[in-house]
Protein backbone atom coordinates (compact mmCIF):
# COMPACT_ATOMS: atom_id res chain seq x y z
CA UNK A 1 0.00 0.00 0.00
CA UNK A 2 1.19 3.55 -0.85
CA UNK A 3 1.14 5.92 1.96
CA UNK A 4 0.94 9.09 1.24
CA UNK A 5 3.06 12.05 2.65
CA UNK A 6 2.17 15.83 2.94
CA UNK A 7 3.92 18.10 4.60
CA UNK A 8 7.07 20.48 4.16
CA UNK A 9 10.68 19.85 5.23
CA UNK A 10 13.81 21.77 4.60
CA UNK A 11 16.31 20.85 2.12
CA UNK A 12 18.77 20.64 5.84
CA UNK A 13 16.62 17.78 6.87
CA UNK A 14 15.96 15.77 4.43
CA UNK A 15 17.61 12.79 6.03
CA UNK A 16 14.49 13.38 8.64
CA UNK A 17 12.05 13.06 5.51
CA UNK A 18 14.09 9.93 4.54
CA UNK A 19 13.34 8.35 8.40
CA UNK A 20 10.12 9.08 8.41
CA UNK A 21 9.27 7.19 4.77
CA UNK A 22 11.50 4.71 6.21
CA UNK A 23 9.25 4.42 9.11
CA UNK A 24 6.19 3.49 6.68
CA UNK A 25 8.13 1.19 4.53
CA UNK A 26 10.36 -0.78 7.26
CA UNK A 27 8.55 -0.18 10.40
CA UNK A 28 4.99 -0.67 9.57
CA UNK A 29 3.77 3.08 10.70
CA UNK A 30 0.40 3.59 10.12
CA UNK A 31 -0.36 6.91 10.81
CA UNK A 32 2.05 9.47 11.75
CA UNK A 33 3.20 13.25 12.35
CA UNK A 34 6.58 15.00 13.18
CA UNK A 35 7.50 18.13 13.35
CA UNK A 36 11.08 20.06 14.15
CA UNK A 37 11.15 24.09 15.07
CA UNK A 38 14.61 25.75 14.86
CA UNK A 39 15.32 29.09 15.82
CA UNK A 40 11.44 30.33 15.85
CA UNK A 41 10.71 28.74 12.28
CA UNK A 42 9.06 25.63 11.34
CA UNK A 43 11.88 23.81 9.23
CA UNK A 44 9.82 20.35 8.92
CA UNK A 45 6.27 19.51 9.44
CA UNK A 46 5.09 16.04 7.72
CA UNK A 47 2.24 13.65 8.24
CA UNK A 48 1.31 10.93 6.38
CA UNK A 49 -0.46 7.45 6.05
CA UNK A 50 -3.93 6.67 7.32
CA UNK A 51 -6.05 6.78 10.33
CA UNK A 52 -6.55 2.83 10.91
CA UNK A 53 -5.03 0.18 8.98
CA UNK A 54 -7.82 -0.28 6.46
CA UNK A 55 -6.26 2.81 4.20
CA UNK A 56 -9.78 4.98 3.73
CA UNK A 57 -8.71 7.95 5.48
CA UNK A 58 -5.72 10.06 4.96
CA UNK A 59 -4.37 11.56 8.14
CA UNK A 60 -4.41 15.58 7.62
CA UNK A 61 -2.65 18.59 8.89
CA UNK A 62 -5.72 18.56 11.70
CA UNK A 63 -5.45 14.90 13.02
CA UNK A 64 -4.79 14.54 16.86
CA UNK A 65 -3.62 11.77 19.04
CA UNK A 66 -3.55 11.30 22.59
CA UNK A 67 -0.63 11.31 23.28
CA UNK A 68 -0.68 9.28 26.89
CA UNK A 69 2.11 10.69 29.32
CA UNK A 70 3.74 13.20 27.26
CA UNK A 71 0.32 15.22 29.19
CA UNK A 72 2.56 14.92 32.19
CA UNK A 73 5.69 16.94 30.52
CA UNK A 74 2.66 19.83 29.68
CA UNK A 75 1.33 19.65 32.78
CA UNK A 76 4.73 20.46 34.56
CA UNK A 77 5.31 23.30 31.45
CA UNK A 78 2.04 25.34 33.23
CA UNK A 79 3.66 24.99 36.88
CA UNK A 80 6.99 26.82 36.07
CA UNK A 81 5.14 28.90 34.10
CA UNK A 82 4.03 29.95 38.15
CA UNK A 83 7.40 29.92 38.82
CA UNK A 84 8.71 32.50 36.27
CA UNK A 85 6.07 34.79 37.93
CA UNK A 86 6.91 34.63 41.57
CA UNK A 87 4.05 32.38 42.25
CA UNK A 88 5.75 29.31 43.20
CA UNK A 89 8.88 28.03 44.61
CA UNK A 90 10.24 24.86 43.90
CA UNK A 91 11.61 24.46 47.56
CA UNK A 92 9.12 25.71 49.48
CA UNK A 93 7.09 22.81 51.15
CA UNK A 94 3.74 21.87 49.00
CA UNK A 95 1.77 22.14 52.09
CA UNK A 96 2.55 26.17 51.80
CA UNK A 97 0.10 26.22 48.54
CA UNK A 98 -2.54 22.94 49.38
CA UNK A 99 -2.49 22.86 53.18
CA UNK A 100 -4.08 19.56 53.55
CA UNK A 101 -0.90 17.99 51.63
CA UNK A 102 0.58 17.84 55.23
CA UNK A 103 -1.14 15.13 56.38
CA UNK A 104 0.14 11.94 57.44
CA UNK A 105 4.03 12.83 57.12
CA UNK A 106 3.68 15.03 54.38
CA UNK A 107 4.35 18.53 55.78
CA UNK A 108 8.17 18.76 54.77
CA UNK A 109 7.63 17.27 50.87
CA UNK A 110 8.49 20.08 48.66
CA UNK A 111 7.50 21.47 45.03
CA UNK A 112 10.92 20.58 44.13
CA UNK A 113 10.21 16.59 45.12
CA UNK A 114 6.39 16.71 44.56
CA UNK A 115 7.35 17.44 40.46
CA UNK A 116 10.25 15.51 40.30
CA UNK A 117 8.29 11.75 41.24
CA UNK A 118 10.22 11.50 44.62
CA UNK A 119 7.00 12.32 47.09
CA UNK A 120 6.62 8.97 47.71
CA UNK A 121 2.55 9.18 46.50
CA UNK A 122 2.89 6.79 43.54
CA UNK A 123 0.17 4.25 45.08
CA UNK A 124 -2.74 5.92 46.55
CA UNK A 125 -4.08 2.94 49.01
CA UNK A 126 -7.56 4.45 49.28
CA UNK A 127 -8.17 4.51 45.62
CA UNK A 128 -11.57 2.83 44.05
CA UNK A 129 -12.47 2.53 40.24
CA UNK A 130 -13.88 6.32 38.96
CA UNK A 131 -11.52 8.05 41.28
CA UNK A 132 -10.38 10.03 38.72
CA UNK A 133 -14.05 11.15 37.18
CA UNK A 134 -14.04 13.37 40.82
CA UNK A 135 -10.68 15.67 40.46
CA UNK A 136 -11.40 17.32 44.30
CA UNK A 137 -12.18 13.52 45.61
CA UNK A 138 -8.97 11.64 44.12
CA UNK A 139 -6.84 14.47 45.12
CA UNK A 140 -7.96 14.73 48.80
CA UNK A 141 -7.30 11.14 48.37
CA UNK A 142 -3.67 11.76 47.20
CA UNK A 143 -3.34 14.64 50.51
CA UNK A 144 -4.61 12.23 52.99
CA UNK A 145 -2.52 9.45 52.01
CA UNK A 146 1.01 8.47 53.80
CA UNK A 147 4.28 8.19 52.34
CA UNK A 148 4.17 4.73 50.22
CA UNK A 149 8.42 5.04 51.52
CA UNK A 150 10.16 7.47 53.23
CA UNK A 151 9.99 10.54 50.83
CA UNK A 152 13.06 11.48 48.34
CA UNK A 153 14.24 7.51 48.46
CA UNK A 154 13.37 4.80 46.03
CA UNK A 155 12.49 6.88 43.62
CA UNK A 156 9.95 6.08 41.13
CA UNK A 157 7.12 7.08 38.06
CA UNK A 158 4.44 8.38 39.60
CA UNK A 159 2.23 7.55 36.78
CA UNK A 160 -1.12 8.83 37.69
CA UNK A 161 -0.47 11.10 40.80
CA UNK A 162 2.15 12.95 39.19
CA UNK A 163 -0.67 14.89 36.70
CA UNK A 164 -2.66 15.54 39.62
CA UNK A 165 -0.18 16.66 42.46
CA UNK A 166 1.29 19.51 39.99
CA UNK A 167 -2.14 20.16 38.52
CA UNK A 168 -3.39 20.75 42.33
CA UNK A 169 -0.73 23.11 42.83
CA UNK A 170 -1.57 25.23 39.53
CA UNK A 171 -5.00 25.31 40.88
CA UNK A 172 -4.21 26.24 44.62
CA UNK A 173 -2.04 28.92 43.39
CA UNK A 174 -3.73 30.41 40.00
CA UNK A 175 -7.76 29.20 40.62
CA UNK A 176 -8.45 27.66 37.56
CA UNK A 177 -8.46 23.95 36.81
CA UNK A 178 -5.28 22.44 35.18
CA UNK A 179 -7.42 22.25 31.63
CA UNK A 180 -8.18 25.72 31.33
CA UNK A 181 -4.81 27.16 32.51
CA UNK A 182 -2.90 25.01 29.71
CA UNK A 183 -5.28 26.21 27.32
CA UNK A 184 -5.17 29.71 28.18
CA UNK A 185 -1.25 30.45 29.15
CA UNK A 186 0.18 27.61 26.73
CA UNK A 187 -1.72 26.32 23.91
CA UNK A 188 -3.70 29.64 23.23
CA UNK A 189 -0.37 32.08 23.12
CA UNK A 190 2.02 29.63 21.24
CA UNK A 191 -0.66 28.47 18.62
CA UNK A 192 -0.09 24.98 19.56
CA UNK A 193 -2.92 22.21 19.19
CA UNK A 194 -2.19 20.93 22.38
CA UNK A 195 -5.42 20.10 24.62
CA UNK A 196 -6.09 18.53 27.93
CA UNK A 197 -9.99 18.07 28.58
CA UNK A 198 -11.14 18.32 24.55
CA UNK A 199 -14.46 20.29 23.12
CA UNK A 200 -16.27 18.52 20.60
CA UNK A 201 -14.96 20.08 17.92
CA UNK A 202 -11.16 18.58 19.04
CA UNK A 203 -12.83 15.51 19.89
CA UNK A 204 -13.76 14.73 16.03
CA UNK A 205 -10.21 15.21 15.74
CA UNK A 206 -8.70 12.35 17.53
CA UNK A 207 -7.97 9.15 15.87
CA UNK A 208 -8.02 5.73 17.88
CA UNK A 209 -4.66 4.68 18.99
CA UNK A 210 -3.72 1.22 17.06
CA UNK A 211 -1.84 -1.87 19.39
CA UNK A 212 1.66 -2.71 18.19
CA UNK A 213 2.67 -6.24 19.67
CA UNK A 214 6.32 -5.21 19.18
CA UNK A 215 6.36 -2.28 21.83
CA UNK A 216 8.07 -4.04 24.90
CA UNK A 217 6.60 -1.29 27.34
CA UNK A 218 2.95 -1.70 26.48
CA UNK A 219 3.10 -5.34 26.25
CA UNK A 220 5.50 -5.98 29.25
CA UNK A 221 2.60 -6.79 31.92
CA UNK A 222 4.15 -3.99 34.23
CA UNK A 223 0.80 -3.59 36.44
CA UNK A 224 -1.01 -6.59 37.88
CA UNK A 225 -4.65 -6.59 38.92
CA UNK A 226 -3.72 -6.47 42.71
CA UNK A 227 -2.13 -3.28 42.04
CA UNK A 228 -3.81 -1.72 38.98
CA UNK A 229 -6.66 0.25 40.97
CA UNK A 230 -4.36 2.28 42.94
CA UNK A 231 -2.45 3.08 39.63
CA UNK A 232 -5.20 4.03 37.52
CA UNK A 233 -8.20 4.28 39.32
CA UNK A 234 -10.28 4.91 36.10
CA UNK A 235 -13.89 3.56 36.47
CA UNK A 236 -14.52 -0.47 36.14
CA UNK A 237 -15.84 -0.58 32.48
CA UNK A 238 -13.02 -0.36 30.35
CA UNK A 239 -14.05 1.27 27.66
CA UNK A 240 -14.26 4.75 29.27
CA UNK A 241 -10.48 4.92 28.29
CA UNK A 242 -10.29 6.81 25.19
CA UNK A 243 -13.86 7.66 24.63
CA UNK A 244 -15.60 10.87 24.45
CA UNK A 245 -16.02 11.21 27.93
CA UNK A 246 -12.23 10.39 29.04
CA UNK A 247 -11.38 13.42 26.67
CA UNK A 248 -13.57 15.45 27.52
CA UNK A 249 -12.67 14.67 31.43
CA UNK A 250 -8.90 15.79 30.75
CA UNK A 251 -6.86 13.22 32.87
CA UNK A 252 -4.13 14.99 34.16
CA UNK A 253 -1.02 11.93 34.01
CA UNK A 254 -2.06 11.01 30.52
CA UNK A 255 -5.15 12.02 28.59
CA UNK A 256 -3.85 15.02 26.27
CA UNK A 257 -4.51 15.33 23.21
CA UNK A 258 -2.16 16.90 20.13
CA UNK A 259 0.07 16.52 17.18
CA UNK A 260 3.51 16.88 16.49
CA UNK A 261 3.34 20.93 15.36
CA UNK A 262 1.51 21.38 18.53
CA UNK A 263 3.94 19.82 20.58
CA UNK A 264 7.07 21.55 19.35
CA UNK A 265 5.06 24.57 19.51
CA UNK A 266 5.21 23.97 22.99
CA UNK A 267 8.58 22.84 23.52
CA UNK A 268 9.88 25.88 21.44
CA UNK A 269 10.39 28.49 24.25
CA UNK A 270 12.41 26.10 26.03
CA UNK A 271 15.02 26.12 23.12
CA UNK A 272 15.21 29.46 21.99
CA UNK A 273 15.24 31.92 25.31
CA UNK A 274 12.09 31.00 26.46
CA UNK A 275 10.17 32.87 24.14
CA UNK A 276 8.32 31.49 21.06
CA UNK A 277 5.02 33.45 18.60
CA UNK A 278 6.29 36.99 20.35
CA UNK A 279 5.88 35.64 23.34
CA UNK A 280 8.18 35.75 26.58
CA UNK A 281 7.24 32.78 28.61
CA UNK A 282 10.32 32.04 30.77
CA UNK A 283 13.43 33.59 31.91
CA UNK A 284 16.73 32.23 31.64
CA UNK A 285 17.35 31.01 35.19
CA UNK A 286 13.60 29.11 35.01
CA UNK A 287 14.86 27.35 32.26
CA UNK A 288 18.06 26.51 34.33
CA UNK A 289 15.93 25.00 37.07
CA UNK A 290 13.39 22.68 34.85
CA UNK A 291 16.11 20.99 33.36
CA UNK A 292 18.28 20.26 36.25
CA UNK A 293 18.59 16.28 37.06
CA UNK A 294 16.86 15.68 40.38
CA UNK A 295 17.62 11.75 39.97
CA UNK A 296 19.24 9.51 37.34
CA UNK A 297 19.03 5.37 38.28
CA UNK A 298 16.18 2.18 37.29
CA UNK A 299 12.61 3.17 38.54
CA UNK A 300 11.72 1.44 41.91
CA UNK A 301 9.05 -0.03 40.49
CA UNK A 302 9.75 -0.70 37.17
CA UNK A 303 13.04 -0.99 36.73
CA UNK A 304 12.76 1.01 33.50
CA UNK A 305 16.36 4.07 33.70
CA UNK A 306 15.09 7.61 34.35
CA UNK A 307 16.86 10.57 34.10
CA UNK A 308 14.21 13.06 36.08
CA UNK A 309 14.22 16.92 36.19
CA UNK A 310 11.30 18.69 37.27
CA UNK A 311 8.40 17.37 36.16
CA UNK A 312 10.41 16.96 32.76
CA UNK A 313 12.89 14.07 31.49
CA UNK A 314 16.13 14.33 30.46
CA UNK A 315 18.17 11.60 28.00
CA UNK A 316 18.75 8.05 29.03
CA UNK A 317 18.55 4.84 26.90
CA UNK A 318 15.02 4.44 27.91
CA UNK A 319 13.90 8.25 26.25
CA UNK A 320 16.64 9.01 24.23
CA UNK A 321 16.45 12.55 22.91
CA UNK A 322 19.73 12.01 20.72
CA UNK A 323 22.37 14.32 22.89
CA UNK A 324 23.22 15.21 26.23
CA UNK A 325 21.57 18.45 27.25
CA UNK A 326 18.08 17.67 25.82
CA UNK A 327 14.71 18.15 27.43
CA UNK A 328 11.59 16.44 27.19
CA UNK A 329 8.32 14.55 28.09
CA UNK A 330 7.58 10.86 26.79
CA UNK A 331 4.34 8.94 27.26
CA UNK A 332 4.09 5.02 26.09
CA UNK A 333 3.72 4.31 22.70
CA UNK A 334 6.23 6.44 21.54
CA UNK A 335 5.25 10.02 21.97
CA UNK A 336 7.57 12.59 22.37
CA UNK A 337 8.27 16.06 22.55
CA UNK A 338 11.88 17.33 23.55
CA UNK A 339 13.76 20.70 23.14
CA UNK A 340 17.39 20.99 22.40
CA UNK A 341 18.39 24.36 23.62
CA UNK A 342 21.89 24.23 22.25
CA UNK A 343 20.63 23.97 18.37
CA UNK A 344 17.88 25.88 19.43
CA UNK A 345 15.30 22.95 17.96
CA UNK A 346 12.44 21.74 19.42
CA UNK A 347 10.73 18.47 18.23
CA UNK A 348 7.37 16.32 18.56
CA UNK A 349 6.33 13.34 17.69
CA UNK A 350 2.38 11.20 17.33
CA UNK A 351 2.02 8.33 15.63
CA UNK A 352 -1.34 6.73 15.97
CA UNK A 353 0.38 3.07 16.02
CA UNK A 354 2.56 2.48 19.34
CA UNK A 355 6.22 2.30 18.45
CA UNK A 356 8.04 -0.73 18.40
CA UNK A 357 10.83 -2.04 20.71
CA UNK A 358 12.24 -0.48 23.62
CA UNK A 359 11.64 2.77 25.61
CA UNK A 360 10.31 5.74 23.33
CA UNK A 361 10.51 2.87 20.40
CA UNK A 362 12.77 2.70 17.28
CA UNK A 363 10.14 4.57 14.99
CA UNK A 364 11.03 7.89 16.78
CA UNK A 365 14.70 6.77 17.56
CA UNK A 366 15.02 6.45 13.32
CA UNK A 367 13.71 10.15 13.50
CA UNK A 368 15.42 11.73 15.86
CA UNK A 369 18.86 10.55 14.71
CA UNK A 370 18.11 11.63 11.50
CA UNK A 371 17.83 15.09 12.76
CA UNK A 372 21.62 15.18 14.05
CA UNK A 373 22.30 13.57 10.92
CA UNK A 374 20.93 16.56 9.70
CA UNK A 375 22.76 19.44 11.75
């Protein structure tokens, strides 16, 4: 089957266009966008193949994917955005902003820990199936709840709480829900079709996400059902997930929606000064902080290697974002976003077929190393 490619890419990257074709003919992509952003301009932007494996529908320029955990890298984007303002302080205890954090052992965990996955919340004990319809119930649920291990040890993913602890604090500090402030302060100023709790006009947008049985993380039986409620306590029919009403909800840890301009849209300002579209989002010494490694070692839980900054992820075998110095966000399946502030790119990723092999997956890995190819 052909697949069909639209899109522009500069004559500098055409080993990128050569990956992604690649991708189609060796890897088996079915759907796919990517898009890189250097120094404020748009120097490739290509989509191509279909929207399910049958072949009837072209993806377009206006597709969108969900694009699982990389919602937790835009989440965190909103909370320094607090932080360039004066608003919040990544050392000052979380209890300062959302009082009833303190609870049970909690009164000393800071910002700096609460973004960086080392609060020691990653299994909420009290959790029951639709927890997460109820944002002020599964987060008083998150307050109330004791240290799983003494906080800033044993690091590990905090796979659902992490969306919701940060997303609390935006709300404590700022008064509007998580959704709305991404919308408003990120997606809205930086153009970027980027969206966490969808309208119905984004929601015709979305394509279903297609199983690859090559993609070691999704396949790798990492939760098991004694455990699985107090990860995702999502309600007990299983196909809310990825319906209407799950986008429309706006999980924090994992339902956002976009495609790969958006995302490098979003990731632009943190490779060129901070600023991106005429606007100044952050300063140079918040940029300095979100990128610093808080820890670098195997998950606790998973064993999978993290390289954690705040609320962001830095390069490691498991999301490799092709050079030392690179920033990013990563959610299952393979999608990615990352900014490289030394080349001043930024670069995003959605396929609608999860990647295949390790970590991000070698479907983005072909891309991104055709970018420094490239340079």
């Amino acid at each position: 089957m052909n697949k069909p490619i639209h899109g522009h890419c500069d004559a500098t990257f055409e080993p990128l266009r050569q990956a992604f074709l690649a991708n189609f003919l060796e890897s088996g992509e079915i759907g796919a966008r990517v898009c890189v952003i250097q120094d404020g301009q748009t120097v490739a932007d290509l989509w191509g193949g279909y929207t399910a494996p049958d072949g009837t529908t072209e993806w377009s320029e206006e597709t969108l994917v969900n694009c699982m955990s990389v919602t937790k890298g835009v989440v965190a984007l909103a909370a320094h955005l607090l932080r360039e303002r004066g608003l919040l302080d990544y050392d000052a205890p979380v209890a300062d902003y959302w009082p009833e954090f303190a609870a049970d052992g909690k009164c000393t965990i800071s910002v700096r820990e609460a973004m960086s996955h080392q609060a020691s919340l990653a299994i909420i004990d009290s959790a029951e199936p639709g927890d997460i319809l109820d944002w002020d119930r599964f987060v008083a649920k998150i307050a109330a709840q004791a240290p799983n291990w003494p906080p800033g040890t044993q690091e590990s993913y905090h796979s659902v709480t992490i969306g919701y602890i940060t997303g609390e604090l935006v709300r404590r500090i700022d008064g509007r829900p998580i959704q709305r402030f991404i919308r408003e302060e990120l997606a809205e100023p930086l153009h970027a079709d980027c969206f966490l709790g969808c309208t119905e006009e984004e929601i015709a947008r979305i394509v279903p996400q297609l199983p690859n049985p090559a993609n070691e993380l999704m396949n790798g039986g990492l939760m098991n059902e004694q455990t699985l409620p107090q990860f995702v306590p999502f309600p007990e029919d299983p196909a809310f997930v990825l319906t209407p009403d799950y986008f429309r909800l706006g999980f924090p840890s994992g339902g956002g929606v976009a495609h790969a301009a958006g995302l490098a849209r979003l990731f632009a300002p943190l490779a060129s000064g901070g600023a991106f579209n005429g606007v100044q989002l952050y300063g140079d010494e918040t940029l300095r902080l979100m990128a610093e490694e808080q820890w670098n070692h195997d998950d606790h839980l998973f064993g999978n290697d993290f390289r954690v900054a705040l609320g962001l992820l830095l390069s490691t075998r498991f999301n490799d974002w092709g050079r030392e110095g690179n920033v990013g966000t990563a959610g299952a399946g393979g999608f990615c976003a990352f900014a490289d502030p030394e080349n001043r790119l930024s670069f995003g990723y959605t396929p609608n077929r999860y990647s295949s092999g390790y970590g991000i997956g070698q479907e983005p890995e072909r891309l991104i190393g055709a970018i420094y190819e490239s340079l």
